[in-house]
N, C-alpha and C. Protein backbone atom coordinates (compact mmCIF):
# COMPACT_ATOMS: atom_id res chain seq x y z
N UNK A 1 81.52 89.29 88.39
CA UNK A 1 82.36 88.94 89.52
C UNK A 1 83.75 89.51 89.28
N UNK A 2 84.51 90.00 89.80
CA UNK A 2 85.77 90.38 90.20
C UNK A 2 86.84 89.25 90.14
N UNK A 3 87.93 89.48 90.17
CA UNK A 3 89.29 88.80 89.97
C UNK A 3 89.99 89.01 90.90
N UNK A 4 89.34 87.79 92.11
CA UNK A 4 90.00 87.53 93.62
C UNK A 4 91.50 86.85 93.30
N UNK A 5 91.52 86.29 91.78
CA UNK A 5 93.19 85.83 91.93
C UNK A 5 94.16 86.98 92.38
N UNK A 6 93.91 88.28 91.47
CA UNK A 6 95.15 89.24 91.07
C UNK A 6 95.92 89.16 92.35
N UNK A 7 97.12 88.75 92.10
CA UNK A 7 98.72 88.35 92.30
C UNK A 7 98.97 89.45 93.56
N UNK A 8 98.58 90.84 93.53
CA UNK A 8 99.28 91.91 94.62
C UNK A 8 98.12 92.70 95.15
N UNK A 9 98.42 92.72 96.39
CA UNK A 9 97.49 93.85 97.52
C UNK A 9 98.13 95.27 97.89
N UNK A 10 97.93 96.00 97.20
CA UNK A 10 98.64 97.58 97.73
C UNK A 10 98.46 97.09 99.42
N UNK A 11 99.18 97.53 100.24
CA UNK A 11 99.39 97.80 101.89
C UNK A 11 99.76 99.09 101.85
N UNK A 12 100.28 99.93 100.88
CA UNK A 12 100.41 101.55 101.25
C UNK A 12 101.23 102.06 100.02
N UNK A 13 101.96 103.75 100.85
CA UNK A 13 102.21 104.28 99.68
C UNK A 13 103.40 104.82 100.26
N UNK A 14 104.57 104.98 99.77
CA UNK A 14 105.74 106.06 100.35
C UNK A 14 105.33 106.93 100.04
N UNK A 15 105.41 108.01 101.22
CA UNK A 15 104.39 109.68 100.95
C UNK A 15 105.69 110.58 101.55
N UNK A 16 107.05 110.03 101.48
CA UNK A 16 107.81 111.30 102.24
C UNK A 16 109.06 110.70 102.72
N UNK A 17 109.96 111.86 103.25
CA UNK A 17 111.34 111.36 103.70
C UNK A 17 111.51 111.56 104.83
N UNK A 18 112.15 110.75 105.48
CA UNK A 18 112.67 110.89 106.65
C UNK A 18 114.19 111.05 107.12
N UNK A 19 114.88 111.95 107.54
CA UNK A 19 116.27 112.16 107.66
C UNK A 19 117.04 112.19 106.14
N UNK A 20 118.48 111.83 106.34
CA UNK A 20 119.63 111.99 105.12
C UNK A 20 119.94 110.69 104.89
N UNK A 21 119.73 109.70 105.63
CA UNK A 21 120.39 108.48 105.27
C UNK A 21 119.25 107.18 104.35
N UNK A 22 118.41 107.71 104.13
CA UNK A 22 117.58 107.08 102.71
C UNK A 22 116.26 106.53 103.22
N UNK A 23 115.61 106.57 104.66
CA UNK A 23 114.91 106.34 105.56
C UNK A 23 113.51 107.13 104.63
N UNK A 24 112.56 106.20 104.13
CA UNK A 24 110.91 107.40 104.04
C UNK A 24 109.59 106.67 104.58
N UNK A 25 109.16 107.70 104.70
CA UNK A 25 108.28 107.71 105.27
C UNK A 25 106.98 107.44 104.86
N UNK A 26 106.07 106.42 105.51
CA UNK A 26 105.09 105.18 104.79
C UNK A 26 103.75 105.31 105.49
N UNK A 27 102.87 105.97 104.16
CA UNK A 27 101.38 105.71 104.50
C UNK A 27 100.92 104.35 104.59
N UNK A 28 100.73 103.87 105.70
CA UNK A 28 100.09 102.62 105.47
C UNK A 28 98.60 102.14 105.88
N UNK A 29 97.98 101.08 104.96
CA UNK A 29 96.70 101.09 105.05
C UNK A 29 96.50 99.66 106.08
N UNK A 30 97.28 99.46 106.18
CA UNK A 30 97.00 98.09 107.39
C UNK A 30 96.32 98.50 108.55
N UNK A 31 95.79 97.75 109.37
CA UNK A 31 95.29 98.33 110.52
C UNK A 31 95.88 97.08 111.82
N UNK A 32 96.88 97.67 112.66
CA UNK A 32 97.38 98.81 113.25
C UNK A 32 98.20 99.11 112.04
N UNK A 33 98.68 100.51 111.84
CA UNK A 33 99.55 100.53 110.70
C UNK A 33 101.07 100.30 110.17
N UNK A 34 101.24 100.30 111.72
CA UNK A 34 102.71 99.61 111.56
C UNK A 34 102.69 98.12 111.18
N UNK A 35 101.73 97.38 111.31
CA UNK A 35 101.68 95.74 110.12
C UNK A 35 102.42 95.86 109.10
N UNK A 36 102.12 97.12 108.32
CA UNK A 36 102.96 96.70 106.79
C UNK A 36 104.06 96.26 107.57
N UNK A 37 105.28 96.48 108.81
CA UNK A 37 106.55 96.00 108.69
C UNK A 37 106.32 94.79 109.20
N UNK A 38 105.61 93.67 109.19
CA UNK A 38 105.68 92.43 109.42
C UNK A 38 106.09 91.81 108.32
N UNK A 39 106.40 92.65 107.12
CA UNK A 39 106.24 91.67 105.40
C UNK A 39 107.56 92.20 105.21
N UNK A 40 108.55 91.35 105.19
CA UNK A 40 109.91 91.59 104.79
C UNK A 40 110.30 91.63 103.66
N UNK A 41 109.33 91.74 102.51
CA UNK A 41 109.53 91.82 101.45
C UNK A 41 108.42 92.62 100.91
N UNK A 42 109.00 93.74 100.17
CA UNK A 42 107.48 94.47 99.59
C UNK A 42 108.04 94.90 98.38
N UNK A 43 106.76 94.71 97.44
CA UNK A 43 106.96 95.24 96.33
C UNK A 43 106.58 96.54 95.84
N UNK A 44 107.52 97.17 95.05
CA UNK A 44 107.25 98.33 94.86
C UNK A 44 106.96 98.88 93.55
N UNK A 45 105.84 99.67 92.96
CA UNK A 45 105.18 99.66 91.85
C UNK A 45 106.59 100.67 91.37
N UNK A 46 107.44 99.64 89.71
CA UNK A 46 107.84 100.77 89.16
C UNK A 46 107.44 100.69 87.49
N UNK A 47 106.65 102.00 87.30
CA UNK A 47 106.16 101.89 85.84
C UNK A 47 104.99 100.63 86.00
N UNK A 48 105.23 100.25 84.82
CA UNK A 48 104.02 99.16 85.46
C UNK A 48 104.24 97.83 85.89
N UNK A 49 105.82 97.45 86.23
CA UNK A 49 106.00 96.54 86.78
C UNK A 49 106.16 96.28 88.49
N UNK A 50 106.15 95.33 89.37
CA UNK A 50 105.98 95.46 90.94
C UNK A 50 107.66 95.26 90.82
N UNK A 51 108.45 95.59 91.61
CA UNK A 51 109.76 95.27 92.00
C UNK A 51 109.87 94.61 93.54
N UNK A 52 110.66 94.12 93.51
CA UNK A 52 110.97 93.40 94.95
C UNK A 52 111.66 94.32 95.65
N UNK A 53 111.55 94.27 97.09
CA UNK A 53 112.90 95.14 97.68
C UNK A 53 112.38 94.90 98.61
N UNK A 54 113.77 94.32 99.80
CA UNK A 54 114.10 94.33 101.13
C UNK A 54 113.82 95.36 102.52
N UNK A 55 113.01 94.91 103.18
CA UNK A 55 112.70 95.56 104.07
C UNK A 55 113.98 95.59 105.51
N UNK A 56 114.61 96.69 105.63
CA UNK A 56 116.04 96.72 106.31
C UNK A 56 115.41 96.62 107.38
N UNK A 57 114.86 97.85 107.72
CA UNK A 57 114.28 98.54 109.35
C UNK A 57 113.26 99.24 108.62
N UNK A 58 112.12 98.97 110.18
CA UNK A 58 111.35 100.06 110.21
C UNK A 58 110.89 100.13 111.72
N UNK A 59 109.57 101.24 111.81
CA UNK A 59 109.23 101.41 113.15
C UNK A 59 108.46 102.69 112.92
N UNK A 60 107.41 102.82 114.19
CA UNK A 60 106.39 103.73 114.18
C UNK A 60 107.43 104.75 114.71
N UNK A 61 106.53 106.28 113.89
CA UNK A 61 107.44 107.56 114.48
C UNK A 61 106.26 108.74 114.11
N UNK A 62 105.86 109.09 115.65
CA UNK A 62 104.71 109.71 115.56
C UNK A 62 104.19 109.02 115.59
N UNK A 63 102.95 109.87 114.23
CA UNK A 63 101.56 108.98 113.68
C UNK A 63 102.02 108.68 112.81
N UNK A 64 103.08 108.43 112.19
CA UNK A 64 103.88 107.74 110.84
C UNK A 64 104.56 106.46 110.60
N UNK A 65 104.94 105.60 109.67
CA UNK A 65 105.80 104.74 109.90
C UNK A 65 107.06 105.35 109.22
N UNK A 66 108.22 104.88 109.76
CA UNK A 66 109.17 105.35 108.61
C UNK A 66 110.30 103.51 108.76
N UNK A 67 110.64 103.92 107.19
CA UNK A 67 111.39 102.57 106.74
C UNK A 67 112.61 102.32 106.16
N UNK A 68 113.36 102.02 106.34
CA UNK A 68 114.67 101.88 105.36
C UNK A 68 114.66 100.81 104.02
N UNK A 69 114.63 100.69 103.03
CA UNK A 69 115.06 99.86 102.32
C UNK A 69 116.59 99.83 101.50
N UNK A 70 116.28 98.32 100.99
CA UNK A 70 118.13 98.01 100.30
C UNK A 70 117.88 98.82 99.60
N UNK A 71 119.37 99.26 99.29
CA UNK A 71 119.61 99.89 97.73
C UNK A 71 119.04 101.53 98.01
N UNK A 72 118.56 101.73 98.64
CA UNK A 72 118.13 103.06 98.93
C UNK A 72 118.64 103.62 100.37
N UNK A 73 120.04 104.72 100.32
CA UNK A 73 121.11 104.86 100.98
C UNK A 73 121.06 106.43 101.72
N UNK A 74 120.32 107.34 100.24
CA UNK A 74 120.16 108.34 100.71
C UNK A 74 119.12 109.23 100.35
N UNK A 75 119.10 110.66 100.30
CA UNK A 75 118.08 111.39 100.66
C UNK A 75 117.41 111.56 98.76
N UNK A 76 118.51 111.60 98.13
CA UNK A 76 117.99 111.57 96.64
C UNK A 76 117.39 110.07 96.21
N UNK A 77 117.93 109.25 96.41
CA UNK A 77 117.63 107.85 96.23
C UNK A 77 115.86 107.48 96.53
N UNK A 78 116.10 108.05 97.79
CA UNK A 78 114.90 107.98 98.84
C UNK A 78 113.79 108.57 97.81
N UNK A 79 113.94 109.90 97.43
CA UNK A 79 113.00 111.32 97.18
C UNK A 79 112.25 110.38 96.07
N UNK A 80 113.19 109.61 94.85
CA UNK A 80 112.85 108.90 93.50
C UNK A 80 111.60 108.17 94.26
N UNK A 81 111.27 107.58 95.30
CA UNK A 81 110.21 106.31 95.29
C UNK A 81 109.35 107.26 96.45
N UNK A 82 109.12 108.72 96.23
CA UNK A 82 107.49 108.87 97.08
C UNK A 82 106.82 108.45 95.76
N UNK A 83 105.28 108.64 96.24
CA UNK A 83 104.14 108.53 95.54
C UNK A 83 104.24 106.60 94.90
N UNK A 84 105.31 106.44 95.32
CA UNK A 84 105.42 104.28 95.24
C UNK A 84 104.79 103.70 95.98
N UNK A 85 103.55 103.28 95.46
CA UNK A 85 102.80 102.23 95.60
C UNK A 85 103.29 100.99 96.51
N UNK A 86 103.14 100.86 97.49
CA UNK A 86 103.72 99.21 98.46
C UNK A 86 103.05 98.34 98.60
N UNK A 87 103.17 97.05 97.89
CA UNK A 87 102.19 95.63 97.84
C UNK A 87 102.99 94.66 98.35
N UNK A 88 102.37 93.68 98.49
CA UNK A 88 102.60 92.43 98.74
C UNK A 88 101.90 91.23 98.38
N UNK A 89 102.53 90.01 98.11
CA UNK A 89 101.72 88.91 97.13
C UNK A 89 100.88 88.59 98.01
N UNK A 90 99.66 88.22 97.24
CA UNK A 90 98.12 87.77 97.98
C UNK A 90 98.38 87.09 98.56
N UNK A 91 99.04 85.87 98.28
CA UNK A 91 99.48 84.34 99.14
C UNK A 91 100.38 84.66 100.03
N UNK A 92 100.48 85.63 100.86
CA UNK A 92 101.85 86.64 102.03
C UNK A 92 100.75 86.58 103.09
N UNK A 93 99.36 86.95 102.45
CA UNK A 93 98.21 87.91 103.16
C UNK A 93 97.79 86.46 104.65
N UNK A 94 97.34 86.41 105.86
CA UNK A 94 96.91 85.43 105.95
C UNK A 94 94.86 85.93 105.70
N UNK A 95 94.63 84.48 105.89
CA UNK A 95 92.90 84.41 105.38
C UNK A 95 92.42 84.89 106.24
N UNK A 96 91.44 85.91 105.73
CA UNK A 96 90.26 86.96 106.91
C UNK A 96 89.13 86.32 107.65
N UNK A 97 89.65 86.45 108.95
CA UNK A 97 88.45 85.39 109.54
C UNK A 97 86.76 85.65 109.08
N UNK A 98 86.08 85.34 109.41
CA UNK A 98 84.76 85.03 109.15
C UNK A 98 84.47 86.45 109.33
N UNK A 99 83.08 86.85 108.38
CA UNK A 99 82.85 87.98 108.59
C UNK A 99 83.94 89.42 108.58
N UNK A 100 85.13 89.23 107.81
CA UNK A 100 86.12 90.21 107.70
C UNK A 100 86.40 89.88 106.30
N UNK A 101 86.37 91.14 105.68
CA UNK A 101 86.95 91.00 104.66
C UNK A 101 88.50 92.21 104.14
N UNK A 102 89.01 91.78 103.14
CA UNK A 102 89.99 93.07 102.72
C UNK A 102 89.78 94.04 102.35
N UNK A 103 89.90 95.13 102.00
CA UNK A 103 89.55 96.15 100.97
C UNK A 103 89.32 95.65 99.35
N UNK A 104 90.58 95.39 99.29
CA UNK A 104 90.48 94.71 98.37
C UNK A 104 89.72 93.91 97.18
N UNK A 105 89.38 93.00 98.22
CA UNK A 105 87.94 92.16 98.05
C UNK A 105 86.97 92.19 97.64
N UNK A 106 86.81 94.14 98.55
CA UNK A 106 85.64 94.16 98.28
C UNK A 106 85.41 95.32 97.01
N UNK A 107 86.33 95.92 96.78
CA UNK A 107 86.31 96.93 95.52
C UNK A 107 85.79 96.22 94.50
N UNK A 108 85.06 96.67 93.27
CA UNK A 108 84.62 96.31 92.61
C UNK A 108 83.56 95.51 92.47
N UNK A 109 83.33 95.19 93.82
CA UNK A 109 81.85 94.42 93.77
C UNK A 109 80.47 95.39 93.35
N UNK A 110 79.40 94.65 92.78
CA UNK A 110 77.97 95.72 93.12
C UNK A 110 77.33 95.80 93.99
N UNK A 111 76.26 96.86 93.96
CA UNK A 111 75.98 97.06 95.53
C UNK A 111 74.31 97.09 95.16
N UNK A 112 74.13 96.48 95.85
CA UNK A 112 72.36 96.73 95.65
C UNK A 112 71.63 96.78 96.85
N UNK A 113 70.19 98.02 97.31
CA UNK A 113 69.78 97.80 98.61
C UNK A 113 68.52 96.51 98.71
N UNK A 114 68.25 96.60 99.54
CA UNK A 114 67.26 95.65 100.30
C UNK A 114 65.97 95.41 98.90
N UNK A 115 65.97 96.62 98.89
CA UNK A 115 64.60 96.38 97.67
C UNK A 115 64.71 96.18 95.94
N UNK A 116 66.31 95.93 95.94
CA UNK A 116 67.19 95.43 94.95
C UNK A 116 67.74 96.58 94.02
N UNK A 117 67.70 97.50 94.57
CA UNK A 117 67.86 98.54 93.29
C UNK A 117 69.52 98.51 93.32
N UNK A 118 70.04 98.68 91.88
CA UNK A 118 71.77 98.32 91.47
C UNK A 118 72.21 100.36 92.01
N UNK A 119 72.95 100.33 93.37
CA UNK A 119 73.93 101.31 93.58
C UNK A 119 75.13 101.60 93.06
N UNK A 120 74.95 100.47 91.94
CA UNK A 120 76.58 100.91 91.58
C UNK A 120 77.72 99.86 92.03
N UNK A 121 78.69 100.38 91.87
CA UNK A 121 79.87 99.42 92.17
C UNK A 121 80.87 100.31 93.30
N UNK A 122 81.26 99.04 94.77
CA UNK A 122 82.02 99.46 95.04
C UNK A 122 83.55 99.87 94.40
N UNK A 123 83.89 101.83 94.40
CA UNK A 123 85.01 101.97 93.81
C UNK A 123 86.46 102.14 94.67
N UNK A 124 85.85 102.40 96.34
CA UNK A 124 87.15 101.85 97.42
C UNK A 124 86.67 102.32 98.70
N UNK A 125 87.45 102.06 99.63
CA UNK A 125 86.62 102.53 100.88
C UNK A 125 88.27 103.21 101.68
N UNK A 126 87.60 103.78 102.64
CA UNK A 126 87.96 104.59 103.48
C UNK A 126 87.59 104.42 104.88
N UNK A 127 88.77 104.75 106.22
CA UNK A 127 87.97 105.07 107.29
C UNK A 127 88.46 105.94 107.81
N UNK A 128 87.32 106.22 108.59
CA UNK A 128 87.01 107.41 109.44
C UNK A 128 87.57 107.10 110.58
N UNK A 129 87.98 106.53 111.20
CA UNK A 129 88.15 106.19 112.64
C UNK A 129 86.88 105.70 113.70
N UNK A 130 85.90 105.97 113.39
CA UNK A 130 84.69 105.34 113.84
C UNK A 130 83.79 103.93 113.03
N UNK A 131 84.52 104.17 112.24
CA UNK A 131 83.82 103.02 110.83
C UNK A 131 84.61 102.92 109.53
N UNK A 132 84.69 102.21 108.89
CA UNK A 132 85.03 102.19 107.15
C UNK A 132 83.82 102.80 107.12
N UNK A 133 84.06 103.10 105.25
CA UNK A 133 82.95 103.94 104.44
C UNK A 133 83.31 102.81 103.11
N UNK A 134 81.97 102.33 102.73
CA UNK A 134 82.36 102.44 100.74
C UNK A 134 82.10 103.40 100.31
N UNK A 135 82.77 103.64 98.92
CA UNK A 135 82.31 104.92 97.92
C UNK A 135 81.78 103.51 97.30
N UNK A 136 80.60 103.76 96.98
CA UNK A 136 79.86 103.56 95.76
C UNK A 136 79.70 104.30 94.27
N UNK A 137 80.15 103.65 93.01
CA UNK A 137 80.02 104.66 91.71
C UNK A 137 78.70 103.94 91.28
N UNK A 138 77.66 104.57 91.16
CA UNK A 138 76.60 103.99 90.53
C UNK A 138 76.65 105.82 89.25
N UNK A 139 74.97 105.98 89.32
CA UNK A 139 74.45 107.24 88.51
C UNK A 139 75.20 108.19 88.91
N UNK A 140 75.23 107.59 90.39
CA UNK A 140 76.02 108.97 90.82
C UNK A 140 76.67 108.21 92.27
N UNK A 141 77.42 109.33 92.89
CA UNK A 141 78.65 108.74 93.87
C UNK A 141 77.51 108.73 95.36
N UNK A 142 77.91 107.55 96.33
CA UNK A 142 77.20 107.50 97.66
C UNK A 142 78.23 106.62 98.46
N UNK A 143 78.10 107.14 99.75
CA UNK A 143 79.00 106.83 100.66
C UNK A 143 78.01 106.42 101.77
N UNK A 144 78.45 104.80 101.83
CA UNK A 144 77.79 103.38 102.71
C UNK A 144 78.95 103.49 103.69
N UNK A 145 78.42 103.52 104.55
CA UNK A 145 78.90 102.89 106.29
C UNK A 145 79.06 101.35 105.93
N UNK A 146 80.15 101.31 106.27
CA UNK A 146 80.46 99.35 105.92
C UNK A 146 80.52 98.98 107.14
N UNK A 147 79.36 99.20 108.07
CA UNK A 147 78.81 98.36 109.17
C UNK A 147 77.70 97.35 109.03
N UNK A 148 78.57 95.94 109.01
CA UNK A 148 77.74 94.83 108.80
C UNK A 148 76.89 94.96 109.89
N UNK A 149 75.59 94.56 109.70
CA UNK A 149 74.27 94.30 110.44
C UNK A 149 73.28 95.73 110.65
N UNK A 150 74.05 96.79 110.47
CA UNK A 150 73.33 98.34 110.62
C UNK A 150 72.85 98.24 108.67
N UNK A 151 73.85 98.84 108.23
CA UNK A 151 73.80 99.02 106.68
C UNK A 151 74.30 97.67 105.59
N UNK A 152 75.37 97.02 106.13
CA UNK A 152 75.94 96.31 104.47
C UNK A 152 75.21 94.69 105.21
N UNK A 153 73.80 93.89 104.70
CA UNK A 153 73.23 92.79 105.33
C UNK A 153 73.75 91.41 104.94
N UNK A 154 75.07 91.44 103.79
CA UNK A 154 75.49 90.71 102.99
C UNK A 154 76.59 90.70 102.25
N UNK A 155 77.37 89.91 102.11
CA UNK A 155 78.88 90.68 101.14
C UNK A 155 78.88 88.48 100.61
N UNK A 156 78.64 88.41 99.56
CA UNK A 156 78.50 87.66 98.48
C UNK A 156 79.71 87.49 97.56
N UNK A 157 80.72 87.28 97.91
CA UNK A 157 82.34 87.77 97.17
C UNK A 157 82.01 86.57 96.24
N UNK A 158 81.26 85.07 96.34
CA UNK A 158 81.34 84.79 94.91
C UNK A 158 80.32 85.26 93.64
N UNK A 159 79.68 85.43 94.16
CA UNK A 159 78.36 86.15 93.31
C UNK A 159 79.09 87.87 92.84
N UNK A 160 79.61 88.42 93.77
CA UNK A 160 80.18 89.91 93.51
C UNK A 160 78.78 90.33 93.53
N UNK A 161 78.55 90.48 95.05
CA UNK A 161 77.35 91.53 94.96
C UNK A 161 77.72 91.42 97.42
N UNK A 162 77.26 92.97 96.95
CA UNK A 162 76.96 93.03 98.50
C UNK A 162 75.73 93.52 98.88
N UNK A 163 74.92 93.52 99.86
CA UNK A 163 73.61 93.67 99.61
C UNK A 163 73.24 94.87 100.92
N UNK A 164 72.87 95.95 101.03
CA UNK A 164 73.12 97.04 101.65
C UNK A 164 71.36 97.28 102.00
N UNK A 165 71.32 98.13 103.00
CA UNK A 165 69.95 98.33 103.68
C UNK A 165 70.34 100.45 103.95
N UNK A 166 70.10 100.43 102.30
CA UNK A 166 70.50 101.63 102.21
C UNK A 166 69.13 102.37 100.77
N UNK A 167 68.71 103.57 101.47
CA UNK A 167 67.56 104.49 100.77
C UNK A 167 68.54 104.65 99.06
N UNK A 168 68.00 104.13 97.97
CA UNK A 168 68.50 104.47 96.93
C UNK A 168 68.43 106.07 96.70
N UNK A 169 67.66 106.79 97.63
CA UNK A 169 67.56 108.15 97.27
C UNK A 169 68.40 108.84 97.86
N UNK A 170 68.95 108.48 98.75
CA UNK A 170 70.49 108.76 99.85
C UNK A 170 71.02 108.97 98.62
């Protein structure tokens, strides 16, 4: 089973700058993606500790979000925190209604199909715009449609197992 305590949920990543005045620009994994700016407080991975920091302004631009934070004024300031990791404490998150789960959640679980054979472990998912995907790491790598009732028949978060209606030979 997995470790549903751990303390922080990545919500995204600073991937870029926006303008001269310390403004960058934020991959985010929320869905719609401008959510990450509902959390006025985000932490930001430095080294291996999370840091706190103030959410000034933000707002969708484009297909992008872009954000201001404290303490970060200008374009050098800014440049130091791409590739920074953006979380927020689990207890921030609210609870996923029925039948929804986080990403999160579900990483690291195992995956086994209908006729029990072990696929491996979910190692993260992705979407497409038509569906999420898991990557599965088993023998080897496979990519599950995380459409409950087509492919995934079960997601077991205390057991850590999800139970998939998927050809082990896929």
């Amino acid at each position: 089973m997995t470790d549903k305590a751990a303390p922080w949920v990545v919500l995204g990543r600073i991937n870029g700058l926006y303008g001269v005045q310390g403004w960058v620009k934020v991959f985010s994994h929320t869905e719609p993606r401008e959510n990450i700016l509902a959390y006025k407080t985000w932490y930001l991975k430095q080294g291996a500790d999370w840091q706190p920091c103030k959410l000034l302004a933000g707002r969708r631009q484009g297909k992008t979000i872009v954000a201001h934070l404290q303490g970060v004024a200008d374009r050098d300031q800014a440049a130091a925190l791409i590739d920074t990791e953006i979380a927020v404490r689990r207890d921030q998150l609210p609870p996923p209604q029925a039948g929804e789960y986080y990403w999160t959640d579900l990483e690291g679980l195992g995956v086994r199909n209908l006729e029990g054979v072990d696929l491996g472990t979910v190692s993260h998912l992705f979407s497409t715009g038509a569906n999420d995907v898991m990557v599965v790491k088993g023998e080897r790598e496979r990519m599950i449609p995380f459409v409950q009732g087509d492919y995934v028949q079960a997601v077991d978060l205390q057991a850590g197992e999800i139970t998939v209606d998927w050809d082990s030979e896929f």
